[in-house]
PDB file of N, CA and C in Angstrom:
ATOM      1  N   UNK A   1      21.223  33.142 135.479  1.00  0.00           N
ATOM      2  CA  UNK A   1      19.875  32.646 135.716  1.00  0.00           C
ATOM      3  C   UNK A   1      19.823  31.971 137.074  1.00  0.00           C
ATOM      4  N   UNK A   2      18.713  32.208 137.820  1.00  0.00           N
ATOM      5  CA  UNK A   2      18.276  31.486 139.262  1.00  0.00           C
ATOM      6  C   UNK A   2      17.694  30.291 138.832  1.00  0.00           C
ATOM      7  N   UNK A   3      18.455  29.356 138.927  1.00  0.00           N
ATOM      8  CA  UNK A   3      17.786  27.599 139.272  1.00  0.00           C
ATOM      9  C   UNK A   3      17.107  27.433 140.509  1.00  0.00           C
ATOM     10  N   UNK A   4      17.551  28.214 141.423  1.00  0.00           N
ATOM     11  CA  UNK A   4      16.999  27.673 142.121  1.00  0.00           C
ATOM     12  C   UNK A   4      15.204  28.191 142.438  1.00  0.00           C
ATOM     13  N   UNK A   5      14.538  28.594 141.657  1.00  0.00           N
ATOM     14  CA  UNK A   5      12.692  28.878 141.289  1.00  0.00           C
ATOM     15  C   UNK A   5      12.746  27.613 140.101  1.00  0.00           C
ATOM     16  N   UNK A   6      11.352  28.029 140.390  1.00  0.00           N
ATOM     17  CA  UNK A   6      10.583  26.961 139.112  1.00  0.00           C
ATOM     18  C   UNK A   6      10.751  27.816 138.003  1.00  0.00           C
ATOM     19  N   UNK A   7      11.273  27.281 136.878  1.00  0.00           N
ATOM     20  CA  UNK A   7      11.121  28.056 135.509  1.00  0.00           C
ATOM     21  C   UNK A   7      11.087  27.212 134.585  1.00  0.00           C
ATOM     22  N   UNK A   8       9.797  27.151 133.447  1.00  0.00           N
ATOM     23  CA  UNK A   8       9.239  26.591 132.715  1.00  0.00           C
ATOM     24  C   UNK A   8      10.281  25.805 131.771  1.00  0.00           C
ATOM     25  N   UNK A   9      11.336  26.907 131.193  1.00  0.00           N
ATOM     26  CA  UNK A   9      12.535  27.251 130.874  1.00  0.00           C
ATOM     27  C   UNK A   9      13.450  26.076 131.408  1.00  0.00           C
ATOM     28  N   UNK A  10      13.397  25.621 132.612  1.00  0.00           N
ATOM     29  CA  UNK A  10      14.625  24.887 132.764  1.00  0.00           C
ATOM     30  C   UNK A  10      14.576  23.519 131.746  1.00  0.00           C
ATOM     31  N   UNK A  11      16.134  23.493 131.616  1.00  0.00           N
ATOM     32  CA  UNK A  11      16.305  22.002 130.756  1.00  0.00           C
ATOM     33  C   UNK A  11      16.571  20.783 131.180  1.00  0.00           C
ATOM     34  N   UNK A  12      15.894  20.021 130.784  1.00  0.00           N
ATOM     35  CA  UNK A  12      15.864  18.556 130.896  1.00  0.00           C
ATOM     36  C   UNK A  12      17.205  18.037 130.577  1.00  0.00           C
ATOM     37  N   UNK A  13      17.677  16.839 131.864  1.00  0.00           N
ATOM     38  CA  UNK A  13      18.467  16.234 131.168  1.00  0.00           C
ATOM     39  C   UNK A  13      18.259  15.130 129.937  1.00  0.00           C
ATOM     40  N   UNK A  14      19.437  15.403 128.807  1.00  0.00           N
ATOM     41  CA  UNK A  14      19.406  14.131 127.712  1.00  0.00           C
ATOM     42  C   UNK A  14      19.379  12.796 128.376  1.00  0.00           C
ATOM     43  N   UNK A  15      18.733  11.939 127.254  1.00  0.00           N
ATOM     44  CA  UNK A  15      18.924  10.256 127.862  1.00  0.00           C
ATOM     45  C   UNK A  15      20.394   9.977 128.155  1.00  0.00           C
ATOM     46  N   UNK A  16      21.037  10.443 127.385  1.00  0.00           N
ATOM     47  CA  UNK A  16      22.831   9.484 127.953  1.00  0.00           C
ATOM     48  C   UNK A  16      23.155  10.214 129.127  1.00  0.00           C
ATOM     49  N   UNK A  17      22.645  12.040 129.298  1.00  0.00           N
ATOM     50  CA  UNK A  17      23.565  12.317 130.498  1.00  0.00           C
ATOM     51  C   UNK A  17      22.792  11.538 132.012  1.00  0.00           C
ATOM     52  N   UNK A  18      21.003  11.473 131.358  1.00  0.00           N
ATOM     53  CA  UNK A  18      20.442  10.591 132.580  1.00  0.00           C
ATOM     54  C   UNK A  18      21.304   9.337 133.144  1.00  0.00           C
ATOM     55  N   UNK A  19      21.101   8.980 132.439  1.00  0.00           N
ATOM     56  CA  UNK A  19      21.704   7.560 132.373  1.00  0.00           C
ATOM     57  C   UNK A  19      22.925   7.691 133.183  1.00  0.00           C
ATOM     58  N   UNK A  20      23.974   8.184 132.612  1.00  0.00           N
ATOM     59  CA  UNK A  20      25.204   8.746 133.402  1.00  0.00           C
ATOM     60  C   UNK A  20      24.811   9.292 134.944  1.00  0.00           C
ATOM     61  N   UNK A  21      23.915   9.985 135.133  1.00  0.00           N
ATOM     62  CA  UNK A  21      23.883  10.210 136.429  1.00  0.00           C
ATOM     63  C   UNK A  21      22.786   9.325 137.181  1.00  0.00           C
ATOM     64  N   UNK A  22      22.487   8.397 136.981  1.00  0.00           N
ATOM     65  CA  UNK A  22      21.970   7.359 137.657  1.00  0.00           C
ATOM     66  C   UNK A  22      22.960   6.181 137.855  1.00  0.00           C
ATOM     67  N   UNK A  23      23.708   6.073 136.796  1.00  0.00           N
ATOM     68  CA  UNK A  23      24.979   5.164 137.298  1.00  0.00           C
ATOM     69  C   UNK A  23      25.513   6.066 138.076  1.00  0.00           C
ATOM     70  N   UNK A  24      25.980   6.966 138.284  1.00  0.00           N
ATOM     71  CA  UNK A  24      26.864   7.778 139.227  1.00  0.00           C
ATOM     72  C   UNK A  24      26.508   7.723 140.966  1.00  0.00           C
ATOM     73  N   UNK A  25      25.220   7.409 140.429  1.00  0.00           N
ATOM     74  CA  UNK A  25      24.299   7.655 141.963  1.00  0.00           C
ATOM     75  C   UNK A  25      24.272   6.359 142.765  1.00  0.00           C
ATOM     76  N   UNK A  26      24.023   5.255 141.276  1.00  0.00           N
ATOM     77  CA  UNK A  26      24.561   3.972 142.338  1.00  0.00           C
ATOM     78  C   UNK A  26      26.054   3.924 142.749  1.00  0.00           C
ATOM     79  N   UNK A  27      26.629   3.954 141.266  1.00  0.00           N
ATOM     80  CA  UNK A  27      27.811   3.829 142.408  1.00  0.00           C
ATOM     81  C   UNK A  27      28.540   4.215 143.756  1.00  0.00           C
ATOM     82  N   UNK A  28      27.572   5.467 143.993  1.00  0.00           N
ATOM     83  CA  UNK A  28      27.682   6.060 145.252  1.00  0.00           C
ATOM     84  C   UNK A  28      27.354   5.737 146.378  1.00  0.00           C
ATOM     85  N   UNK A  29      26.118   3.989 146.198  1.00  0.00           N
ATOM     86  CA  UNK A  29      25.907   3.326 147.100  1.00  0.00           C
ATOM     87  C   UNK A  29      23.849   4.087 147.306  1.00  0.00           C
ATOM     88  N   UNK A  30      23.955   5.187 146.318  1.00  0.00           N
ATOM     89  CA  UNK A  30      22.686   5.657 146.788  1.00  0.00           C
ATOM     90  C   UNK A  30      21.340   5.396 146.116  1.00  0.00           C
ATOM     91  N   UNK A  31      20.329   5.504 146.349  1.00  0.00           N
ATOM     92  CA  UNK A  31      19.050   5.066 145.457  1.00  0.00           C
ATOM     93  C   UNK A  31      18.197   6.208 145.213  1.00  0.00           C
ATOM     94  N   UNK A  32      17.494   6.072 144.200  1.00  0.00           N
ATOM     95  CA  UNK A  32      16.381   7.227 144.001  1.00  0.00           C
ATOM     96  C   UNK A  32      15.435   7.799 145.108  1.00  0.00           C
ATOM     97  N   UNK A  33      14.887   6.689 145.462  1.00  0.00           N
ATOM     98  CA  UNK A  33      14.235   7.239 146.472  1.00  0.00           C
ATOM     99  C   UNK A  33      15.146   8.236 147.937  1.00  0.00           C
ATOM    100  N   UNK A  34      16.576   7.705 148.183  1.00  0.00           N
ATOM    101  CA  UNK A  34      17.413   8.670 148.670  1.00  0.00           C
ATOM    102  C   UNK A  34      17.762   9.991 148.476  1.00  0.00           C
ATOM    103  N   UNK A  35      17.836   9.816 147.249  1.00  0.00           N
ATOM    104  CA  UNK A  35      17.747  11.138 146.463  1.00  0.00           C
ATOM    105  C   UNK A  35      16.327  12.406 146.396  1.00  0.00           C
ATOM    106  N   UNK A  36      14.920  11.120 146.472  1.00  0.00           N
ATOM    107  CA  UNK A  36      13.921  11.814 146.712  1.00  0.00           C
ATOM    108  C   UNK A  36      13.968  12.714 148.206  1.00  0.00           C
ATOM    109  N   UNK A  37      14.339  11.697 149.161  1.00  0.00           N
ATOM    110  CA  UNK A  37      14.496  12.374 150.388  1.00  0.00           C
ATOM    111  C   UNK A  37      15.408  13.264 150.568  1.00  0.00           C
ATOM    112  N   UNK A  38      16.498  13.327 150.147  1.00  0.00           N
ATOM    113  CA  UNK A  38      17.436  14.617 150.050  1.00  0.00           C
ATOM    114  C   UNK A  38      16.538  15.967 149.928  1.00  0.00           C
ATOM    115  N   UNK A  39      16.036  16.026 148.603  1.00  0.00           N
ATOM    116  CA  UNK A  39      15.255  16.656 147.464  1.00  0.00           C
ATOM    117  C   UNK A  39      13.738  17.233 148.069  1.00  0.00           C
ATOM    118  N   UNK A  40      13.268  16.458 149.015  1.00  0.00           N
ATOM    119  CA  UNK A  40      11.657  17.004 149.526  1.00  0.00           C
ATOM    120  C   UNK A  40      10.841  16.468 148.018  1.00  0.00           C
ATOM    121  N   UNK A  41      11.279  14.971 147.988  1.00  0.00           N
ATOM    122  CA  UNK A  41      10.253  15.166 146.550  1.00  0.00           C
ATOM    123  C   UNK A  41       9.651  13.372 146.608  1.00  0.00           C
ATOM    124  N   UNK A  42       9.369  12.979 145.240  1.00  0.00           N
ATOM    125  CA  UNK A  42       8.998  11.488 145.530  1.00  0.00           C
ATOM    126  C   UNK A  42      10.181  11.102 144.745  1.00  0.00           C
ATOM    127  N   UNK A  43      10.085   9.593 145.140  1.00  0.00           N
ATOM    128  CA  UNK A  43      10.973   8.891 143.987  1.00  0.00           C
ATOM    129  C   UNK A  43      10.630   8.863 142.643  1.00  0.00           C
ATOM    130  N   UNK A  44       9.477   8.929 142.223  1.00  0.00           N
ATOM    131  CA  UNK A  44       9.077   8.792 141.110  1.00  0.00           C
ATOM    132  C   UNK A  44       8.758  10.494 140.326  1.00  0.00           C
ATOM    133  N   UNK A  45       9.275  11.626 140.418  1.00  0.00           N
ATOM    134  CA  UNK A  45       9.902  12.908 140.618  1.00  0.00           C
ATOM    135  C   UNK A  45      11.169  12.058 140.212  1.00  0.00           C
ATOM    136  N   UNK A  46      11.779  12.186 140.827  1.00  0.00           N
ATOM    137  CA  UNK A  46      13.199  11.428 140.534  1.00  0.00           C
ATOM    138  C   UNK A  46      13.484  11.120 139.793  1.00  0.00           C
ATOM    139  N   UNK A  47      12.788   9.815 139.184  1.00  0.00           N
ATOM    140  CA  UNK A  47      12.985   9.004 138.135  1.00  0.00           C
ATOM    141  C   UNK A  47      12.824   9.995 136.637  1.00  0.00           C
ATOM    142  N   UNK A  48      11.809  10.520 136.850  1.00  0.00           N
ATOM    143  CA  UNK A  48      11.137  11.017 135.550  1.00  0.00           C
ATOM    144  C   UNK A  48      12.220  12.489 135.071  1.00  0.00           C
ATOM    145  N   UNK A  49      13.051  12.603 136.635  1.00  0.00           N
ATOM    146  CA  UNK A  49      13.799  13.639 136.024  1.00  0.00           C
ATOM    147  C   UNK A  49      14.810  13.181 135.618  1.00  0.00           C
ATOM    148  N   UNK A  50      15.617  11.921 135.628  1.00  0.00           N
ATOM    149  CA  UNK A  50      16.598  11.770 135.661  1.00  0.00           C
ATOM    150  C   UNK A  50      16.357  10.857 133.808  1.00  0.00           C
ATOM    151  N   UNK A  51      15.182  10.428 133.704  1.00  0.00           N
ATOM    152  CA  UNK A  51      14.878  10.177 132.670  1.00  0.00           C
ATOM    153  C   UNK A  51      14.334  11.195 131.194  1.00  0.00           C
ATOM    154  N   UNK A  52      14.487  12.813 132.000  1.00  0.00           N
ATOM    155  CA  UNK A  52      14.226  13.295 131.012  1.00  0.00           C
ATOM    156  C   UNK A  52      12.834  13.956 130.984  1.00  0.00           C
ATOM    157  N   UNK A  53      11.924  13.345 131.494  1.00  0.00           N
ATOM    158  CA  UNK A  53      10.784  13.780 131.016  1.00  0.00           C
ATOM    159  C   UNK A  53      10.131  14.683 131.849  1.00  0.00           C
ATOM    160  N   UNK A  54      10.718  15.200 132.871  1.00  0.00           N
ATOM    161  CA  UNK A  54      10.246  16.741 133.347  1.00  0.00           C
ATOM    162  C   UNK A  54      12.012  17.557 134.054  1.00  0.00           C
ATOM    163  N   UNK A  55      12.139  18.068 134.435  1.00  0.00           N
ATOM    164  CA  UNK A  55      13.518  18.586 135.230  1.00  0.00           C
ATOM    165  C   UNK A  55      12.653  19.347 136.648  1.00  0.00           C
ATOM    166  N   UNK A  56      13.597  19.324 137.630  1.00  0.00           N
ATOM    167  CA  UNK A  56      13.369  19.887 138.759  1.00  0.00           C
ATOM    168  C   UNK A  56      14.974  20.564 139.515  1.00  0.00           C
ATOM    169  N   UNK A  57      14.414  21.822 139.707  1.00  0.00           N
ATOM    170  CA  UNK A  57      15.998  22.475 140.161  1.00  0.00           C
ATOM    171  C   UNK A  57      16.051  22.058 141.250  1.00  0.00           C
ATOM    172  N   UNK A  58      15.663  21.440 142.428  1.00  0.00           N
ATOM    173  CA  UNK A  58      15.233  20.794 143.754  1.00  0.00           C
ATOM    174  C   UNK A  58      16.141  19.474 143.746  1.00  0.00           C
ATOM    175  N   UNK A  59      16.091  18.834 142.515  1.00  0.00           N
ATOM    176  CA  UNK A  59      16.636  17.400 142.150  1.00  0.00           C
ATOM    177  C   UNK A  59      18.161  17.602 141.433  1.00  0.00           C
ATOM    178  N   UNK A  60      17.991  18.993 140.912  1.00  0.00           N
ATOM    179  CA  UNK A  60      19.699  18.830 140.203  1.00  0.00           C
ATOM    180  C   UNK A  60      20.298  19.722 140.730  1.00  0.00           C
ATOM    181  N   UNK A  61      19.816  20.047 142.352  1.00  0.00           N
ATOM    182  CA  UNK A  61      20.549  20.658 143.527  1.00  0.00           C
ATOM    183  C   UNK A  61      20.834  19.583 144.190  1.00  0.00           C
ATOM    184  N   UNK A  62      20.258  19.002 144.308  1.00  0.00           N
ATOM    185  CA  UNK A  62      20.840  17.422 145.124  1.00  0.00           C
ATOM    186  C   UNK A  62      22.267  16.610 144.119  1.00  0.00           C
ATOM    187  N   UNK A  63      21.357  17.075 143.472  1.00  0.00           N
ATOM    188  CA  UNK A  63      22.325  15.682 141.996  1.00  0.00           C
ATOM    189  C   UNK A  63      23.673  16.224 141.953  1.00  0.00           C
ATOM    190  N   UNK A  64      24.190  18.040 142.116  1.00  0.00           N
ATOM    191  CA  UNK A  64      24.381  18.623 142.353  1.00  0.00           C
ATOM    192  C   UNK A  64      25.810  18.458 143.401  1.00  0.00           C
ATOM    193  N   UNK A  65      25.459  18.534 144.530  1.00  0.00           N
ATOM    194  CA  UNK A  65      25.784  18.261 145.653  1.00  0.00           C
ATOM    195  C   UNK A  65      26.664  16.799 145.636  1.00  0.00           C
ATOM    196  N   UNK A  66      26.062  15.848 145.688  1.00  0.00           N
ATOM    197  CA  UNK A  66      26.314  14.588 145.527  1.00  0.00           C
ATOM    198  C   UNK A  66      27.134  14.133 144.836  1.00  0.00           C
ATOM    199  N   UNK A  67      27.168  14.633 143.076  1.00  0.00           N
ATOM    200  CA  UNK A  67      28.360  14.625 142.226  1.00  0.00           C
ATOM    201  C   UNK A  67      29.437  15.393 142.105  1.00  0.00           C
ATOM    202  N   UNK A  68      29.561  16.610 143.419  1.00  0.00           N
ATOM    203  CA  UNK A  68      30.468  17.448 142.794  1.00  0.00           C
ATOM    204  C   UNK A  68      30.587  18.076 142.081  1.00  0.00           C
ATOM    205  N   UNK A  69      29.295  18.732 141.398  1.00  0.00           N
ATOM    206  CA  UNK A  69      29.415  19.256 140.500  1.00  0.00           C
ATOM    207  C   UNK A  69      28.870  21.133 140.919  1.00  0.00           C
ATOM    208  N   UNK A  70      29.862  22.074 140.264  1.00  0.00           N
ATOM    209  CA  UNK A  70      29.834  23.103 140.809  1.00  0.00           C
ATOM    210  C   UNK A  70      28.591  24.000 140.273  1.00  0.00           C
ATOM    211  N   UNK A  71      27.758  23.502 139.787  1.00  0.00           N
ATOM    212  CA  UNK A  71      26.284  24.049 139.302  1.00  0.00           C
ATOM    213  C   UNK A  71      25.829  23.237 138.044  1.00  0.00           C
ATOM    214  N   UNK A  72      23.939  23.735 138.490  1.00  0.00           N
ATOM    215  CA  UNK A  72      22.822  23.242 137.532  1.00  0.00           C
ATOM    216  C   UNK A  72      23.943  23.224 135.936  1.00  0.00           C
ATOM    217  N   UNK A  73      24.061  23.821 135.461  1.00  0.00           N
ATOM    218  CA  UNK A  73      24.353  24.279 134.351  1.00  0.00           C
ATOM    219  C   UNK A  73      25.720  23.428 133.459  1.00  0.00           C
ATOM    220  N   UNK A  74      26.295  23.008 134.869  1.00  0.00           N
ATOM    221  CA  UNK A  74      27.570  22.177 134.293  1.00  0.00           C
ATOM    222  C   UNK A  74      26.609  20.781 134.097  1.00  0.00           C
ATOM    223  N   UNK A  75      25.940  20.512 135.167  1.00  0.00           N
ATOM    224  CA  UNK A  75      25.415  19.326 135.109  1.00  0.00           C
ATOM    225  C   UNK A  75      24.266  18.976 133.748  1.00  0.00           C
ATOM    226  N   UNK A  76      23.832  20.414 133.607  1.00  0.00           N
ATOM    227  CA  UNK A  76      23.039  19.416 132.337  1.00  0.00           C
ATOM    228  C   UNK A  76      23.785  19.827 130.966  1.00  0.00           C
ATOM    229  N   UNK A  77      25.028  20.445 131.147  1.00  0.00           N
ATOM    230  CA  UNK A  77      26.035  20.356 130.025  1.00  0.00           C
ATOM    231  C   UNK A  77      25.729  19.242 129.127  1.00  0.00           C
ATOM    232  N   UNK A  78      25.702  19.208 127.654  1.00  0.00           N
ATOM    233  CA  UNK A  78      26.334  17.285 127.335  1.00  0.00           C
ATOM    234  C   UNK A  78      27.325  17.690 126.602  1.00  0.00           C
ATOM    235  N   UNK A  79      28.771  16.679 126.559  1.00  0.00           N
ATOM    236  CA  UNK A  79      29.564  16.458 126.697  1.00  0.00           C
ATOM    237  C   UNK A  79      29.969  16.389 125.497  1.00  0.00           C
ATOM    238  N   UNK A  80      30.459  17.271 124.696  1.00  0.00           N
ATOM    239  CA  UNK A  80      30.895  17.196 123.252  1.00  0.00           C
ATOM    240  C   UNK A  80      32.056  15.613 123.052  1.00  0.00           C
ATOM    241  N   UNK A  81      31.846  15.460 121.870  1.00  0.00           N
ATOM    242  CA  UNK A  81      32.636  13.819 121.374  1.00  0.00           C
ATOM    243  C   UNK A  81      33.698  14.373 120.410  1.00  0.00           C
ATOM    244  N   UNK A  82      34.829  13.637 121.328  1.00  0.00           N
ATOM    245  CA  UNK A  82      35.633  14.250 119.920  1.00  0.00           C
ATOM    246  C   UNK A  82      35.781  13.768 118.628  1.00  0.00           C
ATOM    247  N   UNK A  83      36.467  14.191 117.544  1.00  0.00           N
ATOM    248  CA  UNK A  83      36.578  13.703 116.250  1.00  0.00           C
ATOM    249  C   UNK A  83      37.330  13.325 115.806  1.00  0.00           C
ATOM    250  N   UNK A  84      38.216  12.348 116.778  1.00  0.00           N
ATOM    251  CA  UNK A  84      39.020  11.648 116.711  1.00  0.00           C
ATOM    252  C   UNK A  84      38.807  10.280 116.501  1.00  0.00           C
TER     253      UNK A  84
END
């Protein structure tokens, strides 16, 4: 699948992986609105993606980039728990 178009289809990140990648982002020293500017977008775009309530492939190409992470797809992975 191409992330990188708009598709209705794309998935939102969950609240914990948000969460996780907003701590990730500070600790990187960086802020949302940084991220907006990376992105061509607003901060508040940003927020709402990172909270879940819309996704943008624009934003988890940045998010992307920034974390090291080798595609959309790993990134909105969530993270099985073990049963241990």
């Amino acid at each position: 699948m191409d992330y990188a178009t708009r598709s209705p289809s794309l998935q939102r990140l969950d609240s914990d992986k948000g969460k996780w990648v907003n701590y990730q982002i500070r600790l990187r020293g960086l802020t949302q609105k940084e991220i907006a500017a990376r992105a061509g977008c607003s901060q508040s775009q940003v927020a709402n993606t990172l909270a879940g309530r819309t996704s943008s492939s624009k934003i988890y190409l940045v998010l992307c980039d920034i974390l090291e992470i080798s595609s959309i797809a790993e990134l909105l992975a969530t993270p099985r728990r073990s049963a241990v």
